[in-house]
N, C-alpha and C. Protein backbone atom coordinates (compact mmCIF):
# COMPACT_ATOMS: atom_id res chain seq x y z
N UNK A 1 -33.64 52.83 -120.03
CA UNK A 1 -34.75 53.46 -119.33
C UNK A 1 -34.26 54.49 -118.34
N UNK A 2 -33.28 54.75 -117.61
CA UNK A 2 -32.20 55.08 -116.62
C UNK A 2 -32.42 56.61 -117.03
N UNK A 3 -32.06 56.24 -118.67
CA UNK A 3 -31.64 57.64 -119.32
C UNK A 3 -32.03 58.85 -120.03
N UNK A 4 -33.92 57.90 -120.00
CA UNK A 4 -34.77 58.96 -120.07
C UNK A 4 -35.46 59.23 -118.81
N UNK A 5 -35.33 58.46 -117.77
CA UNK A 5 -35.77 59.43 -116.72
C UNK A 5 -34.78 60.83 -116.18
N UNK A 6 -33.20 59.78 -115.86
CA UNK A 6 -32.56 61.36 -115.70
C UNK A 6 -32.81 62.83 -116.57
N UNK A 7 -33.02 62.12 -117.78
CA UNK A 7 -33.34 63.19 -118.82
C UNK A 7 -34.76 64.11 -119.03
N UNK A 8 -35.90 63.60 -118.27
CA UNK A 8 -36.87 64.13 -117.76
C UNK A 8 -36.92 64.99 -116.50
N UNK A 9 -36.22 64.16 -115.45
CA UNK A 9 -36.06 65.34 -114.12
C UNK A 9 -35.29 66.78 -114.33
N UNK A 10 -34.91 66.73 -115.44
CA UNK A 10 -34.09 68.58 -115.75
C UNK A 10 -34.62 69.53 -116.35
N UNK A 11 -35.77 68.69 -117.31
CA UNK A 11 -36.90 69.50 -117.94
C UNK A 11 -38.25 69.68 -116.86
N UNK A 12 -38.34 68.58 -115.83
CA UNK A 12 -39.49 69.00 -114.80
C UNK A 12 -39.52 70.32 -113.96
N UNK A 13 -37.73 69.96 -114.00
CA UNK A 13 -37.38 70.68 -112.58
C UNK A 13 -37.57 72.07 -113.51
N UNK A 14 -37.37 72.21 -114.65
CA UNK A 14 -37.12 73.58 -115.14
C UNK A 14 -38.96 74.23 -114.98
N UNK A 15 -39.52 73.47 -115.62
CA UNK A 15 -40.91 73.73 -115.99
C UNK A 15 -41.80 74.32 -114.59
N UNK A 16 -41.76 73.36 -113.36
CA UNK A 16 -41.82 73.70 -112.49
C UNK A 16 -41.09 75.06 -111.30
N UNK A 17 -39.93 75.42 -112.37
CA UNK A 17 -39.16 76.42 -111.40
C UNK A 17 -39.69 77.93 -112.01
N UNK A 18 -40.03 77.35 -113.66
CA UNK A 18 -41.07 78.80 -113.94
C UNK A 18 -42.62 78.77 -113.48
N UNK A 19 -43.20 77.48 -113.56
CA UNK A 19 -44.50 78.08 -113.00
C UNK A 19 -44.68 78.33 -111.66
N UNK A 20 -43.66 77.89 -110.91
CA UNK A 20 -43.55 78.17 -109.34
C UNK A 20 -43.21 79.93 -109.30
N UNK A 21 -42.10 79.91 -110.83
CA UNK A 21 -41.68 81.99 -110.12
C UNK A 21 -42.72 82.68 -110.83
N UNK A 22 -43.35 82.41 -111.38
CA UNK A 22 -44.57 82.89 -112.04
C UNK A 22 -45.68 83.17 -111.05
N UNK A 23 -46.21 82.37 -110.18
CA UNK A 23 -47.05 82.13 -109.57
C UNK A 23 -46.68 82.77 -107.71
N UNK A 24 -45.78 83.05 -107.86
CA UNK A 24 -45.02 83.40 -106.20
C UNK A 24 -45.15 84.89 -106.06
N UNK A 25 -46.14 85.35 -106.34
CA UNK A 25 -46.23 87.07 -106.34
C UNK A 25 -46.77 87.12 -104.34
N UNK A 26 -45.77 87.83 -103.90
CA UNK A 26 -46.04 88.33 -102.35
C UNK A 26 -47.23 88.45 -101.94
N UNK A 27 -48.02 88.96 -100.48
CA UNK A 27 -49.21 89.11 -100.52
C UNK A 27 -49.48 90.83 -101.00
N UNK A 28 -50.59 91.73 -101.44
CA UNK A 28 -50.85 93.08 -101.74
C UNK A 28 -50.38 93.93 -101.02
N UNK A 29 -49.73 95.07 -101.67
CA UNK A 29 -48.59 95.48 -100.70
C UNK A 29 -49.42 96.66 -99.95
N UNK A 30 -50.77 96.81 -99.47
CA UNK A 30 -51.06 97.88 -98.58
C UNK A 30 -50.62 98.85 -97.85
N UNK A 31 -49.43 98.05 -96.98
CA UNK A 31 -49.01 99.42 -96.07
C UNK A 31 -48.32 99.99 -97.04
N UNK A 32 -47.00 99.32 -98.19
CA UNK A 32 -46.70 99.83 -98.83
C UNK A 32 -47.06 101.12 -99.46
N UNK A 33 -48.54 100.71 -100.24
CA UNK A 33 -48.96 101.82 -101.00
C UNK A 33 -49.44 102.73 -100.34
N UNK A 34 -49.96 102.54 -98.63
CA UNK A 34 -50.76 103.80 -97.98
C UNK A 34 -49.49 104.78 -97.91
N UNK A 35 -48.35 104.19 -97.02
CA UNK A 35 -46.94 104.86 -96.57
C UNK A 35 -46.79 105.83 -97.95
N UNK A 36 -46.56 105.43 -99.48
CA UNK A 36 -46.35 106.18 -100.21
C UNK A 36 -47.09 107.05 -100.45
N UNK A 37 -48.49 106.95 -100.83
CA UNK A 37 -49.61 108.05 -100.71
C UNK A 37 -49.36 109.10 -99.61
N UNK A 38 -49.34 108.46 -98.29
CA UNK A 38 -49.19 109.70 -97.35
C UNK A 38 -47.78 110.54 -97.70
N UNK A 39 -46.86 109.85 -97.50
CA UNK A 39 -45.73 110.81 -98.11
C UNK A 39 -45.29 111.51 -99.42
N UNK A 40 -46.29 111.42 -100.40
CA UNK A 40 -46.40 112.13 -101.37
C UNK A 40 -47.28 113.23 -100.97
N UNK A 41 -48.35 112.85 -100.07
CA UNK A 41 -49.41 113.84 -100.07
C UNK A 41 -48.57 114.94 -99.02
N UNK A 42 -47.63 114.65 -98.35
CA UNK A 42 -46.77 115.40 -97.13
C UNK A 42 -46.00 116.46 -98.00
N UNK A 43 -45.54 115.80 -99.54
CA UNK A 43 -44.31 116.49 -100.15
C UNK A 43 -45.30 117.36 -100.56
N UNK A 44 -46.62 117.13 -100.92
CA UNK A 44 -47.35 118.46 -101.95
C UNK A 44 -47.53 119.21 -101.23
N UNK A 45 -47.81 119.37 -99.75
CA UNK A 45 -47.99 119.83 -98.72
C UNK A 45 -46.86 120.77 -97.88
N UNK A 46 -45.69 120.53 -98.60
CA UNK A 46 -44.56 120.99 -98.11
C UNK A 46 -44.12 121.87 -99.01
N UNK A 47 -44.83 122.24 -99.87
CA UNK A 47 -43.94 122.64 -101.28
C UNK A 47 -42.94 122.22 -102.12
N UNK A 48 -42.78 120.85 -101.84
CA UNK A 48 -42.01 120.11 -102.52
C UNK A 48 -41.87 120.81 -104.00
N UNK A 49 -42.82 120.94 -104.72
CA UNK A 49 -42.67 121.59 -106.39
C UNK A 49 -42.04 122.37 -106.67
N UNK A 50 -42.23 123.25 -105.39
CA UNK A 50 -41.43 124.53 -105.79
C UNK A 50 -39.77 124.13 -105.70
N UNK A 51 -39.63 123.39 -105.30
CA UNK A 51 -37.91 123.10 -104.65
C UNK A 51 -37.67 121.72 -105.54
N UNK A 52 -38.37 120.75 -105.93
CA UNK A 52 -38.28 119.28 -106.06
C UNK A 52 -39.06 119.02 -106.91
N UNK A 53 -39.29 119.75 -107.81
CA UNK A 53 -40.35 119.04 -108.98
C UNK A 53 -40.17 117.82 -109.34
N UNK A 54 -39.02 117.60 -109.90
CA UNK A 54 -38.58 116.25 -110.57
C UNK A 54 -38.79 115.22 -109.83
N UNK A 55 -38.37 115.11 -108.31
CA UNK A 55 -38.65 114.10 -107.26
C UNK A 55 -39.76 113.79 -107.05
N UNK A 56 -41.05 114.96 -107.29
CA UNK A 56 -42.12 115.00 -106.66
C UNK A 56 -42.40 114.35 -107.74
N UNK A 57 -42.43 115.18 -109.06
CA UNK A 57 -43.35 113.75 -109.89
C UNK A 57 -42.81 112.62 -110.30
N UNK A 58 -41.82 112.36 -110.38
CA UNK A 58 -40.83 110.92 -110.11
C UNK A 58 -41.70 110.05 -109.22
N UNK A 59 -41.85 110.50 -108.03
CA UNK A 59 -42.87 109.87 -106.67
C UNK A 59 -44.63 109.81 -107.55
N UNK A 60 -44.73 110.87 -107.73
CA UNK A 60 -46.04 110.53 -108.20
C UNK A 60 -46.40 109.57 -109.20
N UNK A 61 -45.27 109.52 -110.59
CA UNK A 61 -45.62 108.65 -111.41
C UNK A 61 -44.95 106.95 -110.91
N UNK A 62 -44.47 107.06 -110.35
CA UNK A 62 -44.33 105.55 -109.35
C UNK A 62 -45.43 105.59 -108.69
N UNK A 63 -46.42 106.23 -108.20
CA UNK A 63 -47.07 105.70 -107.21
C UNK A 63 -48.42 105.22 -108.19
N UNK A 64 -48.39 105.55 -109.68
CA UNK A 64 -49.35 106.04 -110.47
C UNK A 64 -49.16 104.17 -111.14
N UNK A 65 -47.55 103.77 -111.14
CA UNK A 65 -47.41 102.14 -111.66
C UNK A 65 -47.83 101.15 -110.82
N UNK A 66 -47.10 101.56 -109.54
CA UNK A 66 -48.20 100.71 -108.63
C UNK A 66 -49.27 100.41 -108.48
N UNK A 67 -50.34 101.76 -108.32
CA UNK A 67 -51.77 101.46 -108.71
C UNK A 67 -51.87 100.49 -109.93
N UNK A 68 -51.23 100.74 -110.85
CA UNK A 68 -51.72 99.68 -112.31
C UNK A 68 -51.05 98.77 -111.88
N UNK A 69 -49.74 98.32 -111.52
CA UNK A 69 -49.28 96.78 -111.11
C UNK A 69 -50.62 95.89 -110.56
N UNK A 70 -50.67 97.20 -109.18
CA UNK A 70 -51.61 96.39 -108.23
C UNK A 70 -52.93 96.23 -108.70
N UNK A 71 -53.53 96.79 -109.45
CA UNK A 71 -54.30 96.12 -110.17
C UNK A 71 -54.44 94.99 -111.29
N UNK A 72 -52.99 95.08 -111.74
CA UNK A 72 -53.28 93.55 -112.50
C UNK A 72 -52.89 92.46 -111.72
N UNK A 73 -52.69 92.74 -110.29
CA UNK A 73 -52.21 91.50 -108.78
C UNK A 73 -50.83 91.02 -109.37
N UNK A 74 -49.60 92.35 -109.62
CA UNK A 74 -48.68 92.16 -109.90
C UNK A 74 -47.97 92.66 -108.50
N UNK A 75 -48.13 91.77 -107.51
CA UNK A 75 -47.57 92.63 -105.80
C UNK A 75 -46.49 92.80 -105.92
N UNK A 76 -45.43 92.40 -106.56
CA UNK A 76 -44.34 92.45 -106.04
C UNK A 76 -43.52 93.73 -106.86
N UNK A 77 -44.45 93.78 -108.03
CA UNK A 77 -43.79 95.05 -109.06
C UNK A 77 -44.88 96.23 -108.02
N UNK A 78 -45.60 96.06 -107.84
CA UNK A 78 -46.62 97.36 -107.35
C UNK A 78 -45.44 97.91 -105.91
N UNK A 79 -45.25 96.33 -105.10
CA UNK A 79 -44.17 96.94 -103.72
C UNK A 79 -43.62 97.72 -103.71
N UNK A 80 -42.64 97.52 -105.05
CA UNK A 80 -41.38 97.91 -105.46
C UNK A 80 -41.74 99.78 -105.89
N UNK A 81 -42.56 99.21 -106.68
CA UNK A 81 -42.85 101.04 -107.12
C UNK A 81 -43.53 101.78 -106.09
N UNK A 82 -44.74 101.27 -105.15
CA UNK A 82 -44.38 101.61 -103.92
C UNK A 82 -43.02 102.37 -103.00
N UNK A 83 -42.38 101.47 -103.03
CA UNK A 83 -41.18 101.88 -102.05
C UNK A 83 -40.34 103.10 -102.70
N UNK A 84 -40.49 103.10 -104.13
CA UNK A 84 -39.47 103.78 -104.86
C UNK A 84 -40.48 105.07 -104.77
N UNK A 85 -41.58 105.22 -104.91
CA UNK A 85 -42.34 106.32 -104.67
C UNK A 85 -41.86 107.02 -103.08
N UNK A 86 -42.23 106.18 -102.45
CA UNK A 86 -42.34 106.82 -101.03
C UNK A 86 -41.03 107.63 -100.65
N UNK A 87 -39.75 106.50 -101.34
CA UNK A 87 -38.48 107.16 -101.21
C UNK A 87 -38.11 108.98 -102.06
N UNK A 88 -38.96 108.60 -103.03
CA UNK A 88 -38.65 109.66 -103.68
C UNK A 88 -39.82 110.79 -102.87
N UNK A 89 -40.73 110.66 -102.52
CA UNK A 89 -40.87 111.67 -101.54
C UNK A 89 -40.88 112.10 -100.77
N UNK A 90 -39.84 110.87 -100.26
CA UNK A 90 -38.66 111.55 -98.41
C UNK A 90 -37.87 112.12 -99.10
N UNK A 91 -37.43 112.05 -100.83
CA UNK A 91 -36.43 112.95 -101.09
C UNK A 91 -36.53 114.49 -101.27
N UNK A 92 -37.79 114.77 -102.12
CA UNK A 92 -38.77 115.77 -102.31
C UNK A 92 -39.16 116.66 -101.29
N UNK A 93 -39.51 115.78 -99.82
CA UNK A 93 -39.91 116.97 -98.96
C UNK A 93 -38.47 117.49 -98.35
N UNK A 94 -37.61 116.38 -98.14
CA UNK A 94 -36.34 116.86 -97.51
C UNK A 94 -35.46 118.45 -98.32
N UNK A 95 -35.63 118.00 -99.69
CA UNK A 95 -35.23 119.25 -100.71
C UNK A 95 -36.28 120.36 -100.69
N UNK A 96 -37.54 120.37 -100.00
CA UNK A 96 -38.29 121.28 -99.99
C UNK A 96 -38.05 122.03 -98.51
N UNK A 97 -37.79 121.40 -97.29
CA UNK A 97 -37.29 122.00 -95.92
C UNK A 97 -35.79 122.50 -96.43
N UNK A 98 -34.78 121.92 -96.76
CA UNK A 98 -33.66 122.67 -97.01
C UNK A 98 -33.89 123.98 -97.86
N UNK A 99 -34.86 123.80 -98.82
CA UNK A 99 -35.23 125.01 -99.44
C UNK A 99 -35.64 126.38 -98.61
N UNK A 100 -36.98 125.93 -97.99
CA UNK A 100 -37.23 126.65 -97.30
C UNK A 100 -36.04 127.20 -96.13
N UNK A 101 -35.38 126.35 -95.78
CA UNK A 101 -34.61 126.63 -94.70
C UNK A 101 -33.22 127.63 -95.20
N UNK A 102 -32.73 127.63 -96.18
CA UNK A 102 -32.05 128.03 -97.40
C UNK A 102 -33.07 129.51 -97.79
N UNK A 103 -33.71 129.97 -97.66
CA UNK A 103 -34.70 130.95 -98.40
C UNK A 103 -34.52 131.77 -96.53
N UNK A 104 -34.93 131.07 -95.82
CA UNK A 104 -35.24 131.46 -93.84
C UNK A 104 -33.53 132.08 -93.82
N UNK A 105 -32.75 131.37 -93.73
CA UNK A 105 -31.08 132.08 -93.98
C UNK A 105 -31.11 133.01 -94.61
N UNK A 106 -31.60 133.58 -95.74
CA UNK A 106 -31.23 134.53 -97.22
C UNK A 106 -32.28 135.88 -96.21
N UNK A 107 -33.04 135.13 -95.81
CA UNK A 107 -33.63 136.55 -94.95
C UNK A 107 -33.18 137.00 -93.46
N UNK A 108 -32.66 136.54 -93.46
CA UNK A 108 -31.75 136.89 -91.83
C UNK A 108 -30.88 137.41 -92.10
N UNK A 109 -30.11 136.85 -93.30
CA UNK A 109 -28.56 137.55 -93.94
C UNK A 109 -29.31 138.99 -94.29
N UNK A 110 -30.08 139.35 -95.06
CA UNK A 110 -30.81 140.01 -95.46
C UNK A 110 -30.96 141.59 -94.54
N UNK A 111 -32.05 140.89 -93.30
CA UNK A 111 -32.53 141.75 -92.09
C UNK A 111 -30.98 142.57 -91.46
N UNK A 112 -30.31 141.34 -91.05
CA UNK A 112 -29.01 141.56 -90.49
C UNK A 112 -28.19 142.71 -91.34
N UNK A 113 -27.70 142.71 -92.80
CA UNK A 113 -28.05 143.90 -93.16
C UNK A 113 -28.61 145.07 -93.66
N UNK A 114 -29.38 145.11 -93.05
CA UNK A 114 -30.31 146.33 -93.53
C UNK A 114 -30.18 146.86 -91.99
N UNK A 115 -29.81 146.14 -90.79
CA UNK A 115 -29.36 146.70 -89.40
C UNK A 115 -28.63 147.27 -89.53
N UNK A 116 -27.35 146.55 -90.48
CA UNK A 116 -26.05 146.90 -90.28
C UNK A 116 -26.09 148.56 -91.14
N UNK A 117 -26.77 148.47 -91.77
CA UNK A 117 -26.46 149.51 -93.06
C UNK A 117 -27.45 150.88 -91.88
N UNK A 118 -28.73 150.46 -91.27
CA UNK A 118 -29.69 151.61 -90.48
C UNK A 118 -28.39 152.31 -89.54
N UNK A 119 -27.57 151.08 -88.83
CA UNK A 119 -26.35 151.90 -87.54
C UNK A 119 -26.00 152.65 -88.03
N UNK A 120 -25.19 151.84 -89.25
CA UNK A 120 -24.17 152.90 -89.79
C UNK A 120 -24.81 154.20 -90.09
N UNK A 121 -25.63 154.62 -90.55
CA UNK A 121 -26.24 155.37 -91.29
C UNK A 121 -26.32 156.39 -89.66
N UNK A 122 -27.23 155.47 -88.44
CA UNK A 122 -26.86 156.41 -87.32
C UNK A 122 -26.13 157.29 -86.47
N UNK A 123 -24.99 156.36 -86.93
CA UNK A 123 -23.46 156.28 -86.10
C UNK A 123 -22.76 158.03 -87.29
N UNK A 124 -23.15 157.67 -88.30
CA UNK A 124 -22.43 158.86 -89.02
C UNK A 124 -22.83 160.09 -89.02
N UNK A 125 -24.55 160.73 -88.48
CA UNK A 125 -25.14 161.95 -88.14
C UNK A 125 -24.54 162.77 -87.39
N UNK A 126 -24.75 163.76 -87.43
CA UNK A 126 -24.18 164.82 -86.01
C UNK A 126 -25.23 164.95 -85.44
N UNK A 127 -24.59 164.42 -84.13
CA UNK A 127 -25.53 164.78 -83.10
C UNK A 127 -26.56 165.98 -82.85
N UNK A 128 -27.62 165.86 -82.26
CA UNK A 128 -28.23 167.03 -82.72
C UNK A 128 -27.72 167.65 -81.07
N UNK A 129 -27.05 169.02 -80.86
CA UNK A 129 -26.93 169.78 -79.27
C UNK A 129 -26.78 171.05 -78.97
């Protein structure tokens, strides 16, 4: 008798360790999904596309699984794509300010000469006397 109970507690314990991880989904990940929404809506806002396409819709179509996770009350897959969204559009806007900031340089280099080239151009006249 000994040896079918030991032999039952390994199949309980198993049975119970899947319907327990089955059943253990976190609570709805809200801030999660607002945080990502807003920072996607920041990257479209930033021009992310023009600089970060791939990131931007990377972010968008994560934020697009979450919605469907979180609607089938899959929290912990919705979190996740959550977080991976939001990340990808701190990556998106960050590549869209270096852009811009990268484009703000190219016109200073730019201005700077078209100074340099107006002096010269001054510096070489004869004076008018």
């Amino acid at each position: 008798m000994s040896l079918r109970v030991v032999g039952f507690i390994p199949a309980a314990v198993i049975v119970c360790g899947f319907a327990g991880g089955c059943a253990t989904q976190g609570p709805q990940p809200t801030q999660e999904m607002t945080r990502a929404r807003t920072l996607i809506e920041q990257a479209d806002r930033s021009g992310a596309q023009r600089y970060a396409a791939a990131d931007l819709q990377r972010a968008h179509d994560e934020l697009s699984n979450a919605d469907k996770a979180n609607a089938e009350k899959k929290y912990d897959d919705a979190r996740r794509y959550a977080q991976s969204a939001a990340a990808d559009a701190d990556v998106a806007s960050a590549r869209a300010a270096a852009g811009d900031a990268q484009r703000a340089a190219q016109e200073v280099v730019q201005s700077n000469e078209t100074l340099r080239q107006e002096s010269a151009r001054g510096s070489t006249s004869p004076s008018p006397n």
